[in-house]
Protein backbone atom coordinates (compact mmCIF):
# COMPACT_ATOMS: atom_id res chain seq x y z
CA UNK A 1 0.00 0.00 0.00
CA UNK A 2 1.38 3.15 -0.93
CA UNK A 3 1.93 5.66 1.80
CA UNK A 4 -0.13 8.97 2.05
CA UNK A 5 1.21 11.63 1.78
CA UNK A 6 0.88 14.43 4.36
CA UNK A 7 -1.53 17.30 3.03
CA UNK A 8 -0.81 20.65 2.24
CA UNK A 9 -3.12 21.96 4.51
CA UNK A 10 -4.34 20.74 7.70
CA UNK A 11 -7.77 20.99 8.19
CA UNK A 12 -9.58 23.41 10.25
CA UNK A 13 -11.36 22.39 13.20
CA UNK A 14 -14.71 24.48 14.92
CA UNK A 15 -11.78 24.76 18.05
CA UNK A 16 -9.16 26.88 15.86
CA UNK A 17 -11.18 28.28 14.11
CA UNK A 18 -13.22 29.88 17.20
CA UNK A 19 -9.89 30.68 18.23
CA UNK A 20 -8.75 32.26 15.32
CA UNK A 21 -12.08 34.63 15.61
CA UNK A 22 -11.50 35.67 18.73
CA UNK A 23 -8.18 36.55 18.91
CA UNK A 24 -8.93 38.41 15.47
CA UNK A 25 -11.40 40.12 17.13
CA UNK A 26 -9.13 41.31 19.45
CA UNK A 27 -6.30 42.00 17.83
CA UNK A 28 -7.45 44.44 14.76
CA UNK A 29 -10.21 46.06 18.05
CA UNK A 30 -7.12 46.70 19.83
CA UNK A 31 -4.85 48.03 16.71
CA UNK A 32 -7.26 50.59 16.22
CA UNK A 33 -7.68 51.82 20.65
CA UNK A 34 -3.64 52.33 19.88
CA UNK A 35 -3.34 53.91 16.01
CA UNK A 36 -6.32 56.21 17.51
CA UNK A 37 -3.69 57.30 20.41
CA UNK A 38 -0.72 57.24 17.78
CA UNK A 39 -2.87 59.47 15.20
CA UNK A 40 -4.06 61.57 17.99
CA UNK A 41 -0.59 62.09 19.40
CA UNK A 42 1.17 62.84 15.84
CA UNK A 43 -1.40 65.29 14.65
CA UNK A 44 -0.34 67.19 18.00
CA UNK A 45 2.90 66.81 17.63
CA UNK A 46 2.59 68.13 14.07
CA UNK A 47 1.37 71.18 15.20
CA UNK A 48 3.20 71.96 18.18
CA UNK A 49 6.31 70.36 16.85
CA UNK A 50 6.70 69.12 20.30
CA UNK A 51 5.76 67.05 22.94
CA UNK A 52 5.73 66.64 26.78
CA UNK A 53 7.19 63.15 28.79
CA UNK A 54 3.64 61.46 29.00
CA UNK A 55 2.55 62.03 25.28
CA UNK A 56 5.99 60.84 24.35
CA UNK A 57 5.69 57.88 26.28
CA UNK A 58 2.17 56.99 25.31
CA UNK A 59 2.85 57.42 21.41
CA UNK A 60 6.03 54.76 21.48
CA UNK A 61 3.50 52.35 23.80
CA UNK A 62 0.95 52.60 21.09
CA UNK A 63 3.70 52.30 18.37
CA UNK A 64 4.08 48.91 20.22
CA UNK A 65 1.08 47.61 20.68
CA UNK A 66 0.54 48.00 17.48
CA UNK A 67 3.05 45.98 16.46
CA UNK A 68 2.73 43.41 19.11
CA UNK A 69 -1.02 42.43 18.09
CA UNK A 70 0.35 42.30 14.43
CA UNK A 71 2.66 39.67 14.85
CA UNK A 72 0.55 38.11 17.70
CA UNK A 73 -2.34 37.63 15.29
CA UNK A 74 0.06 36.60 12.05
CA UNK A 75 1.70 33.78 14.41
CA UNK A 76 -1.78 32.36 15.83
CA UNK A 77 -3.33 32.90 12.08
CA UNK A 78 -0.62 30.78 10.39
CA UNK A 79 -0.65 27.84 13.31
CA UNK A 80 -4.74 27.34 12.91
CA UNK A 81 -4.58 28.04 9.68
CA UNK A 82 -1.60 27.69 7.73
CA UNK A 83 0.28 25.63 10.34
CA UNK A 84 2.95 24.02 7.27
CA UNK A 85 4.01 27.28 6.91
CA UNK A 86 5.24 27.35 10.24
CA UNK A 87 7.81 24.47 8.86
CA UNK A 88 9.79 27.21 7.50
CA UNK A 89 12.82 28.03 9.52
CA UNK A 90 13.16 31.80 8.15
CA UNK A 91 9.30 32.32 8.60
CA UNK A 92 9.47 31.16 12.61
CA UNK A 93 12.26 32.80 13.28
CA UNK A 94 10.86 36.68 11.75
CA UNK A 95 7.76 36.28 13.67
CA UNK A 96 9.51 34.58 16.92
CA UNK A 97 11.93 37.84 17.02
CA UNK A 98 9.26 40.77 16.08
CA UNK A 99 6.51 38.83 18.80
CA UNK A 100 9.94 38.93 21.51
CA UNK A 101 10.76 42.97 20.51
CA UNK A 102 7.56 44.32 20.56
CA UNK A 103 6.31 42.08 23.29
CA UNK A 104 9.32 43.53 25.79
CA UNK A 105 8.76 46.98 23.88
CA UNK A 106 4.82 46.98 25.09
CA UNK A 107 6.07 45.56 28.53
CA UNK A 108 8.67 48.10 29.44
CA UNK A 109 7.71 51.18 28.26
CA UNK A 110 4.20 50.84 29.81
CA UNK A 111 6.49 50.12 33.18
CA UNK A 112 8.39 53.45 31.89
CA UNK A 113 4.19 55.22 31.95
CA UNK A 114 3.54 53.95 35.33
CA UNK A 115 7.10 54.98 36.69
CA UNK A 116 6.21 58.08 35.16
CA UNK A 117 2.91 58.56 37.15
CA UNK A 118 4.28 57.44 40.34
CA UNK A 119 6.92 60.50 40.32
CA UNK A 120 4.41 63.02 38.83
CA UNK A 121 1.23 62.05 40.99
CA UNK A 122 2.57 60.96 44.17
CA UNK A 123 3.81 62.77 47.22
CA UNK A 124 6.73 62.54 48.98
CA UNK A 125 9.21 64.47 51.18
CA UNK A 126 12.26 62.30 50.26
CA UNK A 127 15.24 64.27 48.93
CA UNK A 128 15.64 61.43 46.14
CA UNK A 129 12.08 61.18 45.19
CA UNK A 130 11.63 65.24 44.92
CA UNK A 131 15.29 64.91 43.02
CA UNK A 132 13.29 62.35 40.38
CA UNK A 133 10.38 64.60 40.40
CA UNK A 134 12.53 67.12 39.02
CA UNK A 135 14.58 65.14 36.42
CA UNK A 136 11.80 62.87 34.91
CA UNK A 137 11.36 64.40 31.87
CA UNK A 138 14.55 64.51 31.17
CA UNK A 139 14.99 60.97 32.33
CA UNK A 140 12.20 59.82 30.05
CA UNK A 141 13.89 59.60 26.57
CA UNK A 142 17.13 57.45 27.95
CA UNK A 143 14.23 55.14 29.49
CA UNK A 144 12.50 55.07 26.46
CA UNK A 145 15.59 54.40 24.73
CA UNK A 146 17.14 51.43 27.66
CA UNK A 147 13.30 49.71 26.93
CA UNK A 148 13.86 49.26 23.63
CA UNK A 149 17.13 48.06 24.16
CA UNK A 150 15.96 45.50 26.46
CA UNK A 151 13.58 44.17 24.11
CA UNK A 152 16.12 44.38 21.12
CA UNK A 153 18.49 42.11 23.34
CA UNK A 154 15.46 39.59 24.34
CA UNK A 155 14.84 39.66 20.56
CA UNK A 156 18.70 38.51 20.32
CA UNK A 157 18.22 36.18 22.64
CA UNK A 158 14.94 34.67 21.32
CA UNK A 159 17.42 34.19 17.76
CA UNK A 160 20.14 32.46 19.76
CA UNK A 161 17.49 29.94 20.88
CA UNK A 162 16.08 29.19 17.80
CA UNK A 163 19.24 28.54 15.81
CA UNK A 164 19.93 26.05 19.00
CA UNK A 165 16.73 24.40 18.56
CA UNK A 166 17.81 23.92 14.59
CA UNK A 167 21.14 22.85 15.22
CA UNK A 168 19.51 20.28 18.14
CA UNK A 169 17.24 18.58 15.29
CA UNK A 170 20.37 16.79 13.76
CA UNK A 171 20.90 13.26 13.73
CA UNK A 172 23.94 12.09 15.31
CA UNK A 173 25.33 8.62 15.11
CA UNK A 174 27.62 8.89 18.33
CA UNK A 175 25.07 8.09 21.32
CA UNK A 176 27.72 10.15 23.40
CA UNK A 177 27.60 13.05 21.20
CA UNK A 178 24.01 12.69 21.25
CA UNK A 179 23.32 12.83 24.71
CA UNK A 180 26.42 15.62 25.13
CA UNK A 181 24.03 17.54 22.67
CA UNK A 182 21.13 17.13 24.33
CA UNK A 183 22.71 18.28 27.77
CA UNK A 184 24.28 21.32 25.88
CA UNK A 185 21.01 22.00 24.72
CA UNK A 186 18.68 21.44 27.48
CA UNK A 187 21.00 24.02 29.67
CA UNK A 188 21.16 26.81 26.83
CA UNK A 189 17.11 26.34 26.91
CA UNK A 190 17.13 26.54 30.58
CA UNK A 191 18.88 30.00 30.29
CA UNK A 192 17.04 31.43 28.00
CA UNK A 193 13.78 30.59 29.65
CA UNK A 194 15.29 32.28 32.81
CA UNK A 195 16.15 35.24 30.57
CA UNK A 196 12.98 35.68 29.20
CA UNK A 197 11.22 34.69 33.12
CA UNK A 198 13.35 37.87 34.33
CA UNK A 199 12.60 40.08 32.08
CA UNK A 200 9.11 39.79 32.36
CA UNK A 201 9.30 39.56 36.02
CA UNK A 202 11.39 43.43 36.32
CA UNK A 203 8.91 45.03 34.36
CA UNK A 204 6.63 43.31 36.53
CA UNK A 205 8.04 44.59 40.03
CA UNK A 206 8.53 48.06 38.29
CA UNK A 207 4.56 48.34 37.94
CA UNK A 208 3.78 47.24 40.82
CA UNK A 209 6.29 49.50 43.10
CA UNK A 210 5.43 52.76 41.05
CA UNK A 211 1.44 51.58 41.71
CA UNK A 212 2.26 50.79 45.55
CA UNK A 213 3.70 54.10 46.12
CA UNK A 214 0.88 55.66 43.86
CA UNK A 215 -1.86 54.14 45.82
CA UNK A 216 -0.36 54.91 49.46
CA UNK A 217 0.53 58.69 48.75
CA UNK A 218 -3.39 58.91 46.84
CA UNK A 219 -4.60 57.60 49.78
CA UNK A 220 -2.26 59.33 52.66
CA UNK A 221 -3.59 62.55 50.67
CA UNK A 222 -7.05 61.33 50.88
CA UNK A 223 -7.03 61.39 54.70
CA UNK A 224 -5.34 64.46 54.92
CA UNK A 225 -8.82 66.10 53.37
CA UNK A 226 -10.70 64.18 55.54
CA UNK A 227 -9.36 65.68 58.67
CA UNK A 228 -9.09 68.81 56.88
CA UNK A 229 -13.15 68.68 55.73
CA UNK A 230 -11.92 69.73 52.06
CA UNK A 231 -13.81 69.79 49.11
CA UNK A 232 -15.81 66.68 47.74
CA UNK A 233 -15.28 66.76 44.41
CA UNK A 234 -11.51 66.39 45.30
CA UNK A 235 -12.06 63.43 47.51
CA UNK A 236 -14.35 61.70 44.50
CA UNK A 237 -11.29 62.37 42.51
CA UNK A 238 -8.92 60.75 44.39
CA UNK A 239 -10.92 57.70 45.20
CA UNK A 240 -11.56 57.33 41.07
CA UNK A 241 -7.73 57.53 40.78
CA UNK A 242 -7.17 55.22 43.58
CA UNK A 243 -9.86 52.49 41.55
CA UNK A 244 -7.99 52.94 38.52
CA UNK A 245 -4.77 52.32 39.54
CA UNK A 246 -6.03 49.39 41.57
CA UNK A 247 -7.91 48.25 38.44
CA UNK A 248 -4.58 48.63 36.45
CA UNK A 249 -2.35 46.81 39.32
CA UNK A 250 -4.93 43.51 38.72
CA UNK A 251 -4.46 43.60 34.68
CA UNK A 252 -0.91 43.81 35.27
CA UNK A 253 -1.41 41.13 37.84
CA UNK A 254 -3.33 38.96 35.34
CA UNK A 255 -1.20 39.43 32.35
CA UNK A 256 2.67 38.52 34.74
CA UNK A 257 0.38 35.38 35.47
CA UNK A 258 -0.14 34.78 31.40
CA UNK A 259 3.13 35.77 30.25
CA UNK A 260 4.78 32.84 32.69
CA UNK A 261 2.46 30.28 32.37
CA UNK A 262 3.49 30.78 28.54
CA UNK A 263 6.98 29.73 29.55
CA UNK A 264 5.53 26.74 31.44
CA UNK A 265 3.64 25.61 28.91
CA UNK A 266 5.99 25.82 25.74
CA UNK A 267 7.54 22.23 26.58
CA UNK A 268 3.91 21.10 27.31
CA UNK A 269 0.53 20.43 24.85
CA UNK A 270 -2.14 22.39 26.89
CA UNK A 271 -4.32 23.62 24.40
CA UNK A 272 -7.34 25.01 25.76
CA UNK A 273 -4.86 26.81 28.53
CA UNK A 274 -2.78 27.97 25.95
CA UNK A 275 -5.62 29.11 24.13
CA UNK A 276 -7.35 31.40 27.20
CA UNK A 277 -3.80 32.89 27.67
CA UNK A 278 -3.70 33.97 24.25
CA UNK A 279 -6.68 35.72 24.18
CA UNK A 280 -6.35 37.82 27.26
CA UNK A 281 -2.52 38.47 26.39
CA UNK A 282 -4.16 40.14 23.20
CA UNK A 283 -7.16 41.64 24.85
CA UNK A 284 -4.64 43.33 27.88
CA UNK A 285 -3.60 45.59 25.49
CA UNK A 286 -6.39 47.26 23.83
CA UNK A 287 -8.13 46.96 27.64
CA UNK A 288 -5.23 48.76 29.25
CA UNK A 289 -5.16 51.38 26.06
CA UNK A 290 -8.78 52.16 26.02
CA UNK A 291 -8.58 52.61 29.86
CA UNK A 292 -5.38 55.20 29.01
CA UNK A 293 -7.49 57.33 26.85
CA UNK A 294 -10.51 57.81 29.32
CA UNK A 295 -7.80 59.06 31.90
CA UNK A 296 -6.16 61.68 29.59
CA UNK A 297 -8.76 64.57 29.46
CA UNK A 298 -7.33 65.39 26.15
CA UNK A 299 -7.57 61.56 24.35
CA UNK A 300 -10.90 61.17 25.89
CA UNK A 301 -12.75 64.39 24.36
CA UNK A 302 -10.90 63.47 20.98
CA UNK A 303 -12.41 60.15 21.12
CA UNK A 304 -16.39 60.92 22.56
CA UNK A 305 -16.14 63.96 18.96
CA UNK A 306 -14.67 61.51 16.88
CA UNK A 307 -17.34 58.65 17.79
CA UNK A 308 -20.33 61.71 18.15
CA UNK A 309 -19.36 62.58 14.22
CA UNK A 310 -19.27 58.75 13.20
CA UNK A 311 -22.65 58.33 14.65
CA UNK A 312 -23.79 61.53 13.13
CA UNK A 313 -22.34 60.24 9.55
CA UNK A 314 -24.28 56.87 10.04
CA UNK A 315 -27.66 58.12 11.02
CA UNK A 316 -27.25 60.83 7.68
CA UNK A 317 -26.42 57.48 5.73
């Protein structure tokens, strides 16, 4: 009997293909929350030929994001989908390096925002926090710049590991060589897993620091007008600040949790896990963008006139 021949195409199942939705869904809703706060942000810069620390920071994070959902949703298209294109070495390794880059791009310059907040918002008498307070903005473009450094070297890194994994696939005829191989191997994955664990982790303990302090001087403040009988309206304000940094602290919470388990799982077949960490890793960032724009007075009355005129242009259609 003549041996069949694998197909060209593996067929789509009701599971990837529900998978493929969703995360499309996603993906191109998000794109659009962050090329709104990229368009937004260049049209200002355009015609003040300038712009402050925050703007700066939030037009890179959208740049990002951006990015990040592209190659996010091109990877998780092709292995539903297409998944024998994924047999190309050249094709894994372009989407496994611009995933890695943008991925630590999104992760540490949105540490960079919340940094940012901490030292603008907060309230402290410490010589070497009022010393930051001063210097931020001019701190801002070399952390803008270290970020994306970072995440160029975890891109590096993500390379190294590949060509390893290549070079690990050959057949040897030597069972010592083999099983020196698979040692040599096994440890260079075993770094690289840690690299990519610690990475994630310091942007992680950034966040949650800057929201820490955030949340204790918001709320130090908060009792100070209390005892003080101050104005309500800036109590109300304080305790919406304090819920959205709280809200923010979980999401970050949340997505550390994803972007480990992702690690734990790559030498494991968990699909269905694998497939609920995917789809909040690519809903966090339109979430966490959408949430940005309704906290910047000047995004969120762009966005309510640009919605009020689309609604006016469908109701005229």
């Amino acid at each position: 009997m003549e041996a069949s021949q694998p197909p060209e195409q593996s067929n789509v199942t009701a599971y990837g293909a529900t998978a493929v939705a969703i995360i499309t869904l996603e993906a191109f809703a998000g794109m659009w929350i962050n090329a709104f706060i990229v368009c937004v942000l260049c049209i200002a810069w355009v015609k003040k030929k300038t712009l402050n620390s925050n703007e700066k920071i939030l037009l890179l994070l959208g740049c990002s994001r951006i990015s990040y959902l592209c190659f996010s949703w091109v990877s998780h298209f092709l292995s539903k989908i297409y998944p024998n294109y994924l047999y190309a070495h050249t094709i894994v390794q372009l989407l496994a390096i611009f995933q890695t880059f943008s991925s630590y791009s999104n992760l540490w310059v949105s540490a960079c925002l919340c940094g940012f907040y901490c030292i603008k918002i907060a309230n402290f008498r410490n010589s070497f926090f009022i010393h930051l307070k001063v210097k931020v903005d001019r701190m801002v473009p070399w952390l803008l710049l270290g970020s994306e450094t970072v995440a160029l070297a975890m891109g590096i890194v993500v390379y190294d590991h590949m060509e390893t994994a290549q070079s690990s696939n050959l057949t040897f005829t030597c069972q010592e060589n083999f099983w020196e191989a698979r040692i040599k191997m096994d440890k260079h994955f075993f770094s690289s897993f840690f690299l990519t664990g610690f990475g994630y982790a310091a942007s992680f303990l950034a966040v949650i620091f800057s929201a820490v302090f955030l949340l204790f001087s918001l709320w130090r403040h908060k009792r100070t007008m209390q005892t003080s009988s101050m104005k309500d309206l800036s109590m109300v304000a304080h305790i919406r600040a304090m819920k959205s940094v709280l809200s923010f602290l979980v999401m970050y919470s949340i997505n550390f949790v994803c972007l480990i388990l992702t690690i734990i799982y790559t030498m494991k077949d968990e699909t269905t896990m694998t497939l609920l960490i995917s789809i909040y890793l690519c809903a966090f960032p339109g979430v966490h963008s959408l949430l940005l724009i309704f906290s910047n007075p000047k995004l969120e009355k762009t966005m309510l006139k640009t919605l009020s005129c689309v609604k006016c242009e469908f109701f005229i259609k």
